[in-house]
Every structure is written in C-alpha cells, then in structure tokens.
C-alpha atoms as a PDB file:
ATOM      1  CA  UNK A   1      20.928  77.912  49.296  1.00  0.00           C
ATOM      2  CA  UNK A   2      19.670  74.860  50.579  1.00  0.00           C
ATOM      3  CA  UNK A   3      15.979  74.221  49.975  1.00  0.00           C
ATOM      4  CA  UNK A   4      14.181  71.282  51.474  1.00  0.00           C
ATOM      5  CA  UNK A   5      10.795  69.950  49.891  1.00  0.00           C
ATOM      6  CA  UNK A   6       8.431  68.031  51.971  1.00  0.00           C
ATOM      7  CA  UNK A   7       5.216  67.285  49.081  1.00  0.00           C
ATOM      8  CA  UNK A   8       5.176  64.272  47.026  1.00  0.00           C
ATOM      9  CA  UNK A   9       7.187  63.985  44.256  1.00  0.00           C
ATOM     10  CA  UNK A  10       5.153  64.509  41.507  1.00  0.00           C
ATOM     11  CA  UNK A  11       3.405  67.451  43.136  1.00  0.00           C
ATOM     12  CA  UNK A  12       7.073  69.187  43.399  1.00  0.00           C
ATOM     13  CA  UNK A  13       9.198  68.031  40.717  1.00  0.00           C
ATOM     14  CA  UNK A  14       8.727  70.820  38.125  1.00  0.00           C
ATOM     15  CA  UNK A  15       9.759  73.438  41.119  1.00  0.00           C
ATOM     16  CA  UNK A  16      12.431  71.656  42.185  1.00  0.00           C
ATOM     17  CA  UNK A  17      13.964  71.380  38.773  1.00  0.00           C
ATOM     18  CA  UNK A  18      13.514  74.996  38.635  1.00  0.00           C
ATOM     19  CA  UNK A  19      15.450  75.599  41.992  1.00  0.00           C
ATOM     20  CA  UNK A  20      18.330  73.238  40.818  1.00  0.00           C
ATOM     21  CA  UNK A  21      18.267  75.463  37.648  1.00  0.00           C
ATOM     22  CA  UNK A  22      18.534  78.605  39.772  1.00  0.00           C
ATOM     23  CA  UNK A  23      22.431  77.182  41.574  1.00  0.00           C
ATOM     24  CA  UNK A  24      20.726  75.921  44.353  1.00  0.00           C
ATOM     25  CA  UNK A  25      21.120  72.395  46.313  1.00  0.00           C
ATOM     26  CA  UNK A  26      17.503  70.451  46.608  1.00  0.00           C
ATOM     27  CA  UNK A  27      16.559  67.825  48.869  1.00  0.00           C
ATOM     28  CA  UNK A  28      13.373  65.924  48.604  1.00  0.00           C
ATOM     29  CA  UNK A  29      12.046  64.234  51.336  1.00  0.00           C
ATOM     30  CA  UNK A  30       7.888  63.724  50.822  1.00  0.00           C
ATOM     31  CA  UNK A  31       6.230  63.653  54.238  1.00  0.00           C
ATOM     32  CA  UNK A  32       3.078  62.356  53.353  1.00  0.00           C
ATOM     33  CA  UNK A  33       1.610  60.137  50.250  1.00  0.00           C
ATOM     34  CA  UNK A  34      -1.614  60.825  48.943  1.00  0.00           C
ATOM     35  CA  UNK A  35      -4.598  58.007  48.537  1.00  0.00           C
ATOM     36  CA  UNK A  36      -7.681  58.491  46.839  1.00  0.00           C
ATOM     37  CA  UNK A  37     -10.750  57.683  48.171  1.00  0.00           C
ATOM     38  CA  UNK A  38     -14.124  56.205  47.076  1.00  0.00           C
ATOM     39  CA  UNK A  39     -16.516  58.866  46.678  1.00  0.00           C
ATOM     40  CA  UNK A  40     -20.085  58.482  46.466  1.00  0.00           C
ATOM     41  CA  UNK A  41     -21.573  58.330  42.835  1.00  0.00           C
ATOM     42  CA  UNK A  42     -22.847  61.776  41.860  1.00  0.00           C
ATOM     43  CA  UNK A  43     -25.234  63.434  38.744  1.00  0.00           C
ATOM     44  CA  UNK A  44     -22.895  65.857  38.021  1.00  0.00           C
ATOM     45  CA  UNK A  45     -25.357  67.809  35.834  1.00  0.00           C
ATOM     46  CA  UNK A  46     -27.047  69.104  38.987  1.00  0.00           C
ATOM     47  CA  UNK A  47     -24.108  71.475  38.933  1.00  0.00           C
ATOM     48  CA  UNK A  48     -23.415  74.348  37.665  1.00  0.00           C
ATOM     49  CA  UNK A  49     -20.093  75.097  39.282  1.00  0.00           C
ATOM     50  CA  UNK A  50     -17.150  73.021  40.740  1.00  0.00           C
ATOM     51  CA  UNK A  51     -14.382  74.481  43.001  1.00  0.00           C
ATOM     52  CA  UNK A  52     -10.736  72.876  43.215  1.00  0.00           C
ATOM     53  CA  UNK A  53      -8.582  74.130  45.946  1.00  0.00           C
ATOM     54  CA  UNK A  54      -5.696  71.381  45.094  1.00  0.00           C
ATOM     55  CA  UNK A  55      -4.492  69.104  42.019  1.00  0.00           C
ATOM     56  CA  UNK A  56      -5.184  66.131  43.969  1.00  0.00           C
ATOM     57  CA  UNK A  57      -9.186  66.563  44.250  1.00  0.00           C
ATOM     58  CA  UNK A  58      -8.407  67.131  40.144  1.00  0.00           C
ATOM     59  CA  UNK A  59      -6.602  63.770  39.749  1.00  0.00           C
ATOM     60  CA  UNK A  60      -8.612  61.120  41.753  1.00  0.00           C
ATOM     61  CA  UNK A  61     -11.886  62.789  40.229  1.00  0.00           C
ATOM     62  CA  UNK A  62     -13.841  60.833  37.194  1.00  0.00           C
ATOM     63  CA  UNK A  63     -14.444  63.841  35.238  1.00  0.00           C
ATOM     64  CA  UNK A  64     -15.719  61.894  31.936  1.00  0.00           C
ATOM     65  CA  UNK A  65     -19.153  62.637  32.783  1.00  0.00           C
ATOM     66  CA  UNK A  66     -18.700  66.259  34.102  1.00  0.00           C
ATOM     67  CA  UNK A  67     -19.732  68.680  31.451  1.00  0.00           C
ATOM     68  CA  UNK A  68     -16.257  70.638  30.697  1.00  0.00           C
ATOM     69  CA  UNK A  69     -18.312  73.921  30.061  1.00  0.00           C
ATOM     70  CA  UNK A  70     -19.012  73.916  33.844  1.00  0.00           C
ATOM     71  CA  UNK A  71     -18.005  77.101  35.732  1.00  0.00           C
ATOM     72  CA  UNK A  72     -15.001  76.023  37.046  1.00  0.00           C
ATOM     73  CA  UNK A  73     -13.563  77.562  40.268  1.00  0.00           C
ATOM     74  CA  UNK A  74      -9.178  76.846  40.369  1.00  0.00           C
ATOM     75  CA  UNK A  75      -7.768  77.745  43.513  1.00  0.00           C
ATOM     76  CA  UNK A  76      -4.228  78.507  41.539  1.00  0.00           C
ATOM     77  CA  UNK A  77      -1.960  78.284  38.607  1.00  0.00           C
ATOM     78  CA  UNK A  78      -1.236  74.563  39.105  1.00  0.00           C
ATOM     79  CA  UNK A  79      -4.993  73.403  40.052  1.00  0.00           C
ATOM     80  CA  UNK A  80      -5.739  75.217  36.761  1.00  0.00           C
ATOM     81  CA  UNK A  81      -2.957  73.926  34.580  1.00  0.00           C
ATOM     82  CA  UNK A  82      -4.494  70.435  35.489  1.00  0.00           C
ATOM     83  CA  UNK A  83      -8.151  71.324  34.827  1.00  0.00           C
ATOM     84  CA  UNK A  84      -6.986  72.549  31.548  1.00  0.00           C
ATOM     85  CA  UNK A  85      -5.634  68.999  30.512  1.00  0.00           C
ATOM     86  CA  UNK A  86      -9.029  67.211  31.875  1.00  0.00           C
ATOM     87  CA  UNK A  87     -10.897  69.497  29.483  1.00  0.00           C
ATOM     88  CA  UNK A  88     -12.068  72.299  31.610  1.00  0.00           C
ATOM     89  CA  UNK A  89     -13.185  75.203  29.327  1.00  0.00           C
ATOM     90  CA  UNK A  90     -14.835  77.628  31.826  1.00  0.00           C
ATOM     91  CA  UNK A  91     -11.869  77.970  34.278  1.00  0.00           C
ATOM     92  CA  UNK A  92     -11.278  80.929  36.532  1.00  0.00           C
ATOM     93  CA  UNK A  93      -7.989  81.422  38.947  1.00  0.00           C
ATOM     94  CA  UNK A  94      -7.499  82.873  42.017  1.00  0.00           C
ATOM     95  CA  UNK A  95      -3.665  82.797  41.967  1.00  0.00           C
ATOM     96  CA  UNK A  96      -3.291  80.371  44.858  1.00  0.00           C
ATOM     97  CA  UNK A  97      -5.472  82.547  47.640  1.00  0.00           C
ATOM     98  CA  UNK A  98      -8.330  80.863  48.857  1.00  0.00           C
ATOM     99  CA  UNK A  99      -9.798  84.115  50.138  1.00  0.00           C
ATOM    100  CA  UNK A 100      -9.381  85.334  46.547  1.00  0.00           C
ATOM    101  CA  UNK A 101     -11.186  82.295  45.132  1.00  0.00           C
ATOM    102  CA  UNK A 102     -13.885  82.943  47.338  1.00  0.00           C
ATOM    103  CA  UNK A 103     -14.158  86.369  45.738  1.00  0.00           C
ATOM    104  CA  UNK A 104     -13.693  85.533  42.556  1.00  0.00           C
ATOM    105  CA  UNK A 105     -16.880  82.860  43.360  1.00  0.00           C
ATOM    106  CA  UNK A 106     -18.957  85.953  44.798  1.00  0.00           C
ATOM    107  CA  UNK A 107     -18.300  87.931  41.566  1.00  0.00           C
ATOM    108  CA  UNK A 108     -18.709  85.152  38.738  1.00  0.00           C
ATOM    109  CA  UNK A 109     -21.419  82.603  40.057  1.00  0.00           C
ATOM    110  CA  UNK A 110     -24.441  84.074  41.854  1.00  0.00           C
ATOM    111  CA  UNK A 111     -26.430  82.238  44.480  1.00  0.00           C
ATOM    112  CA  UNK A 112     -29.498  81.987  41.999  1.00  0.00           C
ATOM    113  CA  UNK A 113     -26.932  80.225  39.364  1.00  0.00           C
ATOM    114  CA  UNK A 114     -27.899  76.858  40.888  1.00  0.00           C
ATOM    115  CA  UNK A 115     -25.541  74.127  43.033  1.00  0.00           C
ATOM    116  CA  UNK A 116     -22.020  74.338  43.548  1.00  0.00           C
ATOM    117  CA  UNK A 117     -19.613  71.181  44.154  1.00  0.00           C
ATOM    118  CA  UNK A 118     -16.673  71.342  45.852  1.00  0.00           C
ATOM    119  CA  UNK A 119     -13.910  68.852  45.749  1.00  0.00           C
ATOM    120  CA  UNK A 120     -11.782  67.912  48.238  1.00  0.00           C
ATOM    121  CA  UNK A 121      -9.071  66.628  50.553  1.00  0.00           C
ATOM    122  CA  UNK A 122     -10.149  64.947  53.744  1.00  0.00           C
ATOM    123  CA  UNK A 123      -8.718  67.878  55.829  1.00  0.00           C
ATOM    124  CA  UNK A 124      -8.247  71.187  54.254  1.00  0.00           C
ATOM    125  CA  UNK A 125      -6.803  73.884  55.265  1.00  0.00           C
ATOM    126  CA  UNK A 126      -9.423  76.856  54.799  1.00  0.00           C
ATOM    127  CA  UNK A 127     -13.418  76.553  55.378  1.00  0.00           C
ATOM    128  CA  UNK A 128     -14.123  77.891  51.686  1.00  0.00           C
ATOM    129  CA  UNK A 129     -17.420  75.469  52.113  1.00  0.00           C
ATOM    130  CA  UNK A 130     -18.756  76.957  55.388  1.00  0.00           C
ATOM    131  CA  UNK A 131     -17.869  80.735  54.378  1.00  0.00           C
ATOM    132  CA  UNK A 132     -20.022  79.825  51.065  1.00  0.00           C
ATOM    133  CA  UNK A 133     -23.272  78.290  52.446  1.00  0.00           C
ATOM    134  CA  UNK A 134     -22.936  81.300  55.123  1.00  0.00           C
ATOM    135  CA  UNK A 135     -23.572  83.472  52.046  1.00  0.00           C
ATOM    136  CA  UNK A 136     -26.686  81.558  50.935  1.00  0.00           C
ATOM    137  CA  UNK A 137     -24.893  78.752  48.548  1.00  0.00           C
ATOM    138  CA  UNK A 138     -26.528  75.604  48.253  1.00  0.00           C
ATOM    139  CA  UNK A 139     -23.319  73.801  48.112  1.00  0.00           C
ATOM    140  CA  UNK A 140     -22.092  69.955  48.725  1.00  0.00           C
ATOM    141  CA  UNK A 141     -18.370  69.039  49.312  1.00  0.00           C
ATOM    142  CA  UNK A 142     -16.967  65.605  48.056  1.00  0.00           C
ATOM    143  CA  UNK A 143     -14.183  64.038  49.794  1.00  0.00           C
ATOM    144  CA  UNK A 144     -11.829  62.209  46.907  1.00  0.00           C
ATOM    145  CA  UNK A 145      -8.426  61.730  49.050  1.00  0.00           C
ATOM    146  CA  UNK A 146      -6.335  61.737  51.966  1.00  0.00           C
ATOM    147  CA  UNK A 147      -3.208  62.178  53.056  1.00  0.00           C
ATOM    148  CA  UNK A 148      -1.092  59.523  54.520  1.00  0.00           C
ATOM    149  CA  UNK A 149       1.981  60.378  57.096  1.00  0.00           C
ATOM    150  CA  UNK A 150       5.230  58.650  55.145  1.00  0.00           C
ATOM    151  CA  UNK A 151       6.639  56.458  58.502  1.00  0.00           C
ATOM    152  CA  UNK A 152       9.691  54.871  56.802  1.00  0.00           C
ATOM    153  CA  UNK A 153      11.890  57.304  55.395  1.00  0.00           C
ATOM    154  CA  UNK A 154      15.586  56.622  53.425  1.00  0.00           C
ATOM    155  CA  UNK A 155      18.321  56.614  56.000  1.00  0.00           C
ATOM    156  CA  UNK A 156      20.993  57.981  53.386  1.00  0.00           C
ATOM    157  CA  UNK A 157      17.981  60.713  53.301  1.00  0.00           C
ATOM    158  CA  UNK A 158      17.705  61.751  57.162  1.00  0.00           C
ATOM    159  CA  UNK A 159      21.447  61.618  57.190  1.00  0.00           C
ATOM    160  CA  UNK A 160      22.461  64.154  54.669  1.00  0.00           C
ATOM    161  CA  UNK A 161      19.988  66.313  56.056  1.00  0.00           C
ATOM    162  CA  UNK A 162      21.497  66.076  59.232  1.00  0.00           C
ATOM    163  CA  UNK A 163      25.149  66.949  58.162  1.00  0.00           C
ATOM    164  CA  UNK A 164      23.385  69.643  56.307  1.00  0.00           C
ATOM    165  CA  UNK A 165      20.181  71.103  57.528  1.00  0.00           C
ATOM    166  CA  UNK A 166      18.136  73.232  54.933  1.00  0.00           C
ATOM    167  CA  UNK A 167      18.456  77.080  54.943  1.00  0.00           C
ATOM    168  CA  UNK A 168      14.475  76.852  53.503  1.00  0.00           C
ATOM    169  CA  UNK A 169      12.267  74.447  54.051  1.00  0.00           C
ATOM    170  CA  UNK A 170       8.411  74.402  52.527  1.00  0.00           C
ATOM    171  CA  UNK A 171       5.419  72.868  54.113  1.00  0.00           C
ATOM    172  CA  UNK A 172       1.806  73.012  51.941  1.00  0.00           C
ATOM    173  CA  UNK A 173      -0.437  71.795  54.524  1.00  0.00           C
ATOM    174  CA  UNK A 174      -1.398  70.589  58.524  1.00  0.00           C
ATOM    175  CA  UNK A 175      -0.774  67.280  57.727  1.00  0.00           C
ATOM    176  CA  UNK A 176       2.057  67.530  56.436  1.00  0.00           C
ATOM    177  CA  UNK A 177       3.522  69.874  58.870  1.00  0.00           C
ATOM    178  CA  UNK A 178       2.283  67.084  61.642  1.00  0.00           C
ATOM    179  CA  UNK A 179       4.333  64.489  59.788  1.00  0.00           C
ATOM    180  CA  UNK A 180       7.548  66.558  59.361  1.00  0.00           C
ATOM    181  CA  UNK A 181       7.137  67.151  63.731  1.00  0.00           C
ATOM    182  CA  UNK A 182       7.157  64.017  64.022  1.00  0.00           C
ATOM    183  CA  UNK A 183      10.500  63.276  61.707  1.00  0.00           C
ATOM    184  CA  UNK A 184      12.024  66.243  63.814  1.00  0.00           C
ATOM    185  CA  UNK A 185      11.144  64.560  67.073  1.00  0.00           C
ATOM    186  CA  UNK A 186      12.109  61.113  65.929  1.00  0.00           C
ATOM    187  CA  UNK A 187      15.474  61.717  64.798  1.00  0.00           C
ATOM    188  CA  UNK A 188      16.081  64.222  67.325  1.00  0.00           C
ATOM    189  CA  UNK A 189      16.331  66.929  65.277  1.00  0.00           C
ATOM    190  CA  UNK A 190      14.593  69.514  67.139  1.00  0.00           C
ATOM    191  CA  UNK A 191      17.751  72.012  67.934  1.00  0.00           C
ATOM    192  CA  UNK A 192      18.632  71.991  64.304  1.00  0.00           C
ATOM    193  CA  UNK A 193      16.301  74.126  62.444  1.00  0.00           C
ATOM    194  CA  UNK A 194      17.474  78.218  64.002  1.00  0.00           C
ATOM    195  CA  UNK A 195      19.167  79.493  61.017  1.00  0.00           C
ATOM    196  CA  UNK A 196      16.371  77.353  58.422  1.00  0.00           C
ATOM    197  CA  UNK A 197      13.712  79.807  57.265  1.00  0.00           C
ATOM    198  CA  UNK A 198      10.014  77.968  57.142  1.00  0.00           C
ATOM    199  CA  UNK A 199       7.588  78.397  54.642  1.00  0.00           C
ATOM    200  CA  UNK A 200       4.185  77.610  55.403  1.00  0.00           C
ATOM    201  CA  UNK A 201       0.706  77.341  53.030  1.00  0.00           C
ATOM    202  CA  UNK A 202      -1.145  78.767  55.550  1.00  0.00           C
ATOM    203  CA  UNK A 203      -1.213  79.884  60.022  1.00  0.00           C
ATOM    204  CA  UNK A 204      -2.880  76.555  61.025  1.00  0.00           C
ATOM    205  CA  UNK A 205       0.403  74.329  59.073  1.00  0.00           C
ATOM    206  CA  UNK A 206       2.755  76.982  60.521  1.00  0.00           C
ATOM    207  CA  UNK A 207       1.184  76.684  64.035  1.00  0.00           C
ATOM    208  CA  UNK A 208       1.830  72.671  64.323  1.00  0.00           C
ATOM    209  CA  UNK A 209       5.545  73.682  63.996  1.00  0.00           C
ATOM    210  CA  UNK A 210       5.631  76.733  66.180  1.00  0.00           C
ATOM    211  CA  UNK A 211       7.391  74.509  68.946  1.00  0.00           C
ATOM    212  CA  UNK A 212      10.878  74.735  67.024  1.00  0.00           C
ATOM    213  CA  UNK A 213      12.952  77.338  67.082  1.00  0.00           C
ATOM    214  CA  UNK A 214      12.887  78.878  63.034  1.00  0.00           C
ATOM    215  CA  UNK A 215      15.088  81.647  61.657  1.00  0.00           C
ATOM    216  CA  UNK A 216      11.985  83.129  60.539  1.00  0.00           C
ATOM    217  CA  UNK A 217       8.380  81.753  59.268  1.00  0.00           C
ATOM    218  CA  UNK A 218       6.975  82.711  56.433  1.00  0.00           C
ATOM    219  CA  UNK A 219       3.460  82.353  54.585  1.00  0.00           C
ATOM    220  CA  UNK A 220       2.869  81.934  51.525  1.00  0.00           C
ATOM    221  CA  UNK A 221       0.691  81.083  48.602  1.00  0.00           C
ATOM    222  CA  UNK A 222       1.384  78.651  45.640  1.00  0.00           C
ATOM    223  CA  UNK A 223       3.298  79.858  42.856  1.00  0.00           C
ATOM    224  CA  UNK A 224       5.328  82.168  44.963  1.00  0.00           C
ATOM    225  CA  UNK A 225       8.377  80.247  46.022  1.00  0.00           C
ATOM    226  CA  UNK A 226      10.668  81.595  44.011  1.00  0.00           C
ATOM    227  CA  UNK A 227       9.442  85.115  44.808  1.00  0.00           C
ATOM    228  CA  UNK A 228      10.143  84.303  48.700  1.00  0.00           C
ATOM    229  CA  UNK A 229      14.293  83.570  47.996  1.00  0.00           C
ATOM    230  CA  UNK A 230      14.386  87.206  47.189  1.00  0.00           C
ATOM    231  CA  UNK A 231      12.566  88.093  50.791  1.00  0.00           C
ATOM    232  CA  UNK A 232      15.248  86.184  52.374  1.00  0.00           C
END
C-alpha cells in the first residue's frame, strides 16, 4: 500500500521506517512545522503532577529544574518514551487515549495531592484541562508551542502524489488537517482522495476534512497505525 504521512519528520520517522520495512511505499509530506514558544517562568515545585498529551510540550520544556520524581501523567507510548530520556521516574501511560489519561489521573493523583501542570500545544485537540478543574483540580496549563501551516511545499513532492494518490493517509491533529485542506484545494486535488482511506487523531481533525469524498475515515489513537492496515 501506499501510506502518506502528514507530521513532521522527526515526529514520524521511526513509523515510517517501520512501514517501508513492512513492503510498503511511504511518502512524507509534513503539513505543519512546530515552534516553541516563550512560556512564562514557573516554580515548578508547586507541583505535584505534570500531564503531557504530546512529545512536543516534552521537547520545548526546561525540565532541569522539574523534580523527575514528579507524578508524571504521559498521554502515550511515545510522550512516555521521551519523558523517560528527560529523567522522568514517576511516569504513568494511558496508551495514547486522552479519556484514558484522564482516568488514569482520577485513579493515581487525588484532588487533595496538591497542583497539577499541564503542558501544552497552543490548540489541542481534547479539553483534558476543563474536564479536570470540573472535577475539583486546581490545575494551570502552560502553552510551550505552536503549530505552523508549511505554505511552500516540494513540487517533485505534490507531483508524485498526484500520479499516485495514497491508499492511507494519517492526520494527528486540527491543524494539521486545516493545512492538508488547504494543499487539497490549492493543487486541485479535491476529486482525488475516493479510494484513500483517512486516518484521523481524533472527530474534530476528521471533521475539517469531511468535505472530500474518503474511501472510509477512520479514528485512531497513537501507537495503532500498524494495527489499522489490518482493518483495511
């Protein structure tokens, strides 16, 4: 099959390698880049938990003076692989469900446990933050990146995609869906995509791309790519 990824590279590579490994053709083309921003300085030891829902809040985080025995809250496999390597001792997984992590928050870290942080994109995808204070959290959310939509893209690129359009393509979040609409519309692709299956992190990316016609649309949670080729 042909399986089209639309993250940055370095968020993708291992997978893709995988996929290539597997027989199958991969094409890469990253939709958005991600830019950290400058968040306000914090005193981390007010905390007694942090919650990651991607690798990026992870990477443009200082986490030198965070203590690594911290409850740590990992959204899935990858967010956790990546704690692990910043020194995160006290990690627990939800296995790329946010509605699990939330569960896994109720069980392990009770409102009288003190502050929770949670680190973030500047749009995400799930209100993990609002469900949590509705519970009786005392809880602040950092912002510590964006996403950027990529506006020049490799010709050579666009043009083997059009000769040969994906049979799978896989989308991990609104903005990028919003940016791959808009490569659709600009290179008029938007009759191409009826026998390409679409797999979507979540209904509000899938939603954004409702307006072309699919084979089918799937959801899905990180870590289970592979598992969706056999669904196909």
């Amino acid at each position: 099959m042909h399986i089209l990824f639309t993250r940055p590279f370095d968020d993708c590579h291992e997978l893709m390698l995988r996929f290539r490994s597997l027989g199958h053709m991969v094409s890469h083309i990253p939709v958005i880049s991600i830019q950290k921003i400058i968040y306000e300085n914090l005193d981390f030891s007010l905390f007694k938990g942090i919650i990651f829902t991607s690798t990026n809040a992870i990477k443009f985080l200082d986490t030198q003076k965070i203590d690594k025995k911290i409850k740590c809250f990992c959204v899935g496999n990858a967010t956790e692989k990546l704690a692990k390597i910043k020194g995160f001792q006290n990690i627990y997984v939800a296995g790329g469900n946010v509605e699990n992590l939330k569960e896994i928050i109720f069980q392990n870290f009770e409102v009288s446990d003190g502050n929770l942080i949670y680190v973030t994109g500047q749009i995400i995808s799930s209100d993990l933050d609002k469900k949590l204070i509705s519970e009786g959290y005392n809880l602040k959310r950092i912002i510590n990146y964006k996403a950027i939509a990529q506006e020049k893209f490799n010709n050579d690129e666009i043009e083997k995609l059009k000769v040969q359009i994906p049979d799978i393509v896989y989308v991990y979040s609104q903005n990028s869906a919003l940016s791959f609409l808009n490569i659709i519309k600009n290179y008029n692709l938007q009759n191409s995509w009826m026998n390409t299956n679409l797999m979507c992190i979540s209904e509000k990316t899938s939603t954004v791309l409702n307006e072309i016609k699919w084979k089918k649309i799937f959801l899905f949670n990180p870590g289970e790519e592979e598992f969706l080729l056999y669904k196909i």
